[in-house]
PDB file of N, CA and C in Angstrom:
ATOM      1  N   UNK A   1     -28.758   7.046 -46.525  1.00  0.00           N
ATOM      2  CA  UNK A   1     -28.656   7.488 -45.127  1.00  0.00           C
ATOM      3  C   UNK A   1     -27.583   6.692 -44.393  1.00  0.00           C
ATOM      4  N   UNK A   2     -27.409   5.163 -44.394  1.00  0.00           N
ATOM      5  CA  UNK A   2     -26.385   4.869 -44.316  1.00  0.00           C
ATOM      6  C   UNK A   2     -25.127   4.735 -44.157  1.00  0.00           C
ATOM      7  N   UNK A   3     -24.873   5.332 -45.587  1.00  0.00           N
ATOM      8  CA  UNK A   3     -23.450   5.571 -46.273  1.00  0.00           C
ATOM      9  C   UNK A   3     -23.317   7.002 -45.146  1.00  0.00           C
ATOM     10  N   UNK A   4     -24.148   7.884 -45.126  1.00  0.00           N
ATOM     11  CA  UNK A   4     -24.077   9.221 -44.579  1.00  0.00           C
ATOM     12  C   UNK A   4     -23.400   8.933 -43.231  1.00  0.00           C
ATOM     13  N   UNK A   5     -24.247   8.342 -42.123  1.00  0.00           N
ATOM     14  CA  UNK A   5     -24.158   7.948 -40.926  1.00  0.00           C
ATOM     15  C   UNK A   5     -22.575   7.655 -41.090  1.00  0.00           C
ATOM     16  N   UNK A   6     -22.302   6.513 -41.789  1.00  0.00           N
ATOM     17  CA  UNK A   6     -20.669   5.534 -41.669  1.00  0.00           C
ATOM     18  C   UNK A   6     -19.564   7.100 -41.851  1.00  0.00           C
ATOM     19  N   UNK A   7     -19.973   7.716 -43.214  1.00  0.00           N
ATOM     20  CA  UNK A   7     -18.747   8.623 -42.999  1.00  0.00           C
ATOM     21  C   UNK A   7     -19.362   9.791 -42.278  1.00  0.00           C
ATOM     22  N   UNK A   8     -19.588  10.033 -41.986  1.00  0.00           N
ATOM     23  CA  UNK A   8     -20.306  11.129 -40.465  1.00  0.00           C
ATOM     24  C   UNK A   8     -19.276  10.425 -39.126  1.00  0.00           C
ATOM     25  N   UNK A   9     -19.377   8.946 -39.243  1.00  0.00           N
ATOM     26  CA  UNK A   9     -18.667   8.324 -38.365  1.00  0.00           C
ATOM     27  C   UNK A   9     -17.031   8.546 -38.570  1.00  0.00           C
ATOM     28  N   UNK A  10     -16.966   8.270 -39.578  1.00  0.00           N
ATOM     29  CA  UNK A  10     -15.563   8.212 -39.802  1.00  0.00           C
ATOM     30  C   UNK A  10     -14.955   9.866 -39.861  1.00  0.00           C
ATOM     31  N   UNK A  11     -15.437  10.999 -39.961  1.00  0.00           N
ATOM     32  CA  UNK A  11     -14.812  12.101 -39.850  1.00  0.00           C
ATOM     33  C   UNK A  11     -15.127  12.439 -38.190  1.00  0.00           C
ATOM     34  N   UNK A  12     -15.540  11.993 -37.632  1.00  0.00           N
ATOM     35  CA  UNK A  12     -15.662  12.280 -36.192  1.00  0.00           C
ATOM     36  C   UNK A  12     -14.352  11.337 -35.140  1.00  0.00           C
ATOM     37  N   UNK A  13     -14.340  10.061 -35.641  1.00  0.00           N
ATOM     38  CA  UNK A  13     -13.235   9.250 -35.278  1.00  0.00           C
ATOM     39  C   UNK A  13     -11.828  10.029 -35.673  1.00  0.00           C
ATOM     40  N   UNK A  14     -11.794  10.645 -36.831  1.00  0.00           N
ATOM     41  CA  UNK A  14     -10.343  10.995 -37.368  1.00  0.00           C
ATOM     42  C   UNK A  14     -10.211  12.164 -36.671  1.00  0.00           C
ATOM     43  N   UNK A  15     -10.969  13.079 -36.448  1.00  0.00           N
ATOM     44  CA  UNK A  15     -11.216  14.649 -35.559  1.00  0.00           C
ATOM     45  C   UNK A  15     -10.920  13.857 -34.059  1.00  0.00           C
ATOM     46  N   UNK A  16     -11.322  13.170 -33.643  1.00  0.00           N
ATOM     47  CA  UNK A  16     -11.076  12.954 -32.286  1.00  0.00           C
ATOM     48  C   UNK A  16      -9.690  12.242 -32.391  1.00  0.00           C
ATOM     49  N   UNK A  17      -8.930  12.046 -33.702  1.00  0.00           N
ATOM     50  CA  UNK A  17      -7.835  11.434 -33.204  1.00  0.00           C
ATOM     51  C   UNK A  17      -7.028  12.444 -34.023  1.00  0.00           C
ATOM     52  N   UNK A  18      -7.142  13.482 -34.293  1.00  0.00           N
ATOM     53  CA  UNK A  18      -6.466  14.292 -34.581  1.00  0.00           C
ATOM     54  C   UNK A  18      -6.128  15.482 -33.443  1.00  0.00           C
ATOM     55  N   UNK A  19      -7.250  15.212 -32.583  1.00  0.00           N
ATOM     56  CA  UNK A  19      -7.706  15.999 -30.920  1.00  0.00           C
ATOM     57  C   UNK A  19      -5.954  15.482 -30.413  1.00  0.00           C
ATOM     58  N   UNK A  20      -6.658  14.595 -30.373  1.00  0.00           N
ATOM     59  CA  UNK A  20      -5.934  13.115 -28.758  1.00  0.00           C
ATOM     60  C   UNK A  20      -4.513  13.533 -29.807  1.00  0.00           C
ATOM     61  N   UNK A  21      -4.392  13.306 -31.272  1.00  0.00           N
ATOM     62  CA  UNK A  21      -2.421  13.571 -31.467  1.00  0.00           C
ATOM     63  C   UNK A  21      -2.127  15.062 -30.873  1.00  0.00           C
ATOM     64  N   UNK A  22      -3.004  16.259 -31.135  1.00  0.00           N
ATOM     65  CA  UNK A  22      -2.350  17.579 -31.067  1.00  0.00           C
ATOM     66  C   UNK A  22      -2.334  17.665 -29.107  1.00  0.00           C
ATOM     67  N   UNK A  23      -3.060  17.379 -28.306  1.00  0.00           N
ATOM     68  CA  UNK A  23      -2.914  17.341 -27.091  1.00  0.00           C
ATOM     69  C   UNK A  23      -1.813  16.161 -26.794  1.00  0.00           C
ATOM     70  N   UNK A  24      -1.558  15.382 -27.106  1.00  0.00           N
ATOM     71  CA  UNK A  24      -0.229  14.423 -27.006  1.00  0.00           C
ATOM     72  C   UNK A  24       0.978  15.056 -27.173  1.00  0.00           C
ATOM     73  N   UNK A  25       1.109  15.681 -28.128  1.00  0.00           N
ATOM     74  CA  UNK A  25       2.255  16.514 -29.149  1.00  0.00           C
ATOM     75  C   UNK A  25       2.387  17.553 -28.188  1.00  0.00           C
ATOM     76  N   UNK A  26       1.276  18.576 -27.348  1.00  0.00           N
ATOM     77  CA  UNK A  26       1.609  19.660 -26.432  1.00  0.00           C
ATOM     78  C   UNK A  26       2.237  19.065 -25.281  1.00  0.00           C
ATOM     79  N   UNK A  27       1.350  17.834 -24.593  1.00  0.00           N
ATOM     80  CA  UNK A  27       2.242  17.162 -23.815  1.00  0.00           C
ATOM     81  C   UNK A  27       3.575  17.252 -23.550  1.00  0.00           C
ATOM     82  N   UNK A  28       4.317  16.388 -25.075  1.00  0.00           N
ATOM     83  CA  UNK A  28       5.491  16.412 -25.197  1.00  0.00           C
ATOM     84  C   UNK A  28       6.543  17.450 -25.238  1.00  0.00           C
ATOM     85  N   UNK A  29       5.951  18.922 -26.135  1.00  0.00           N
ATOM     86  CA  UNK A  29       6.451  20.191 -25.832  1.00  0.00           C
ATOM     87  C   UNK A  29       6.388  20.229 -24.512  1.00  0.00           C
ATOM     88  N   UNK A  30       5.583  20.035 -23.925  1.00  0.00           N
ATOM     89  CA  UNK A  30       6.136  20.496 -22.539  1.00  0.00           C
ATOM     90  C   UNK A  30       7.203  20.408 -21.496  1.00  0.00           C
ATOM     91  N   UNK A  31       7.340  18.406 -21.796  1.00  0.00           N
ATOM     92  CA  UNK A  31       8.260  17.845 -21.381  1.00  0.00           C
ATOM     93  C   UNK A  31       9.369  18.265 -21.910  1.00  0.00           C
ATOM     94  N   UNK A  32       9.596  18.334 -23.129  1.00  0.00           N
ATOM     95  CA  UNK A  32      11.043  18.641 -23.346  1.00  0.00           C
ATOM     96  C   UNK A  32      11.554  20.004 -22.939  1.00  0.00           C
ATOM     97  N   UNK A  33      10.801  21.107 -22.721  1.00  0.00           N
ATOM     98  CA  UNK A  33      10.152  22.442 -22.315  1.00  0.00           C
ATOM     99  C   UNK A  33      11.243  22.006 -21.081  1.00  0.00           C
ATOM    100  N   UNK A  34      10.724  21.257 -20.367  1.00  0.00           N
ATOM    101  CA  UNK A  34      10.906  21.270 -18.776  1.00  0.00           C
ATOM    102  C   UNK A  34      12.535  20.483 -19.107  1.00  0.00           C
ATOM    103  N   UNK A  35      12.717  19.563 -19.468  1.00  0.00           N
ATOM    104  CA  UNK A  35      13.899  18.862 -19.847  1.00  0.00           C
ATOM    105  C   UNK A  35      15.152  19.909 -20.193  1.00  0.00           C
ATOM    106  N   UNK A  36      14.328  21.073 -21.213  1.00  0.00           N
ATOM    107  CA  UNK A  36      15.526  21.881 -21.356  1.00  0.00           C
ATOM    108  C   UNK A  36      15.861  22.999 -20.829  1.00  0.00           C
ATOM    109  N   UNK A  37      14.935  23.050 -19.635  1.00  0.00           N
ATOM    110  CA  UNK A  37      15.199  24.236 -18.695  1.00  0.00           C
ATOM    111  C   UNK A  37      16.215  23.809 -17.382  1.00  0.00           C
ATOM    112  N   UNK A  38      15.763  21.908 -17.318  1.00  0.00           N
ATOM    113  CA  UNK A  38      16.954  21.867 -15.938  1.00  0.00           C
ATOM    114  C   UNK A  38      18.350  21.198 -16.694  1.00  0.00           C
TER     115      UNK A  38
END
């Protein structure tokens, strides 16, 4: 049960930081979005 819990943990940490890169990454499309419109 343990072992379960830790990587239960660890695929939830990597999903939330796979979240936080792809919303970072749109961020940045955006900016450059806007950068290459003016």
């Amino acid at each position: 049960m343990d072992v379960v819990d830790k990587v239960i943990q660890m695929h939830k940490s990597r999903l939330y930081q796979l979240n936080a890169f792809f919303s970072l990454s749109e961020d940045v499309m955006a900016i450059i979005g806007v950068i290459i419109k003016t």
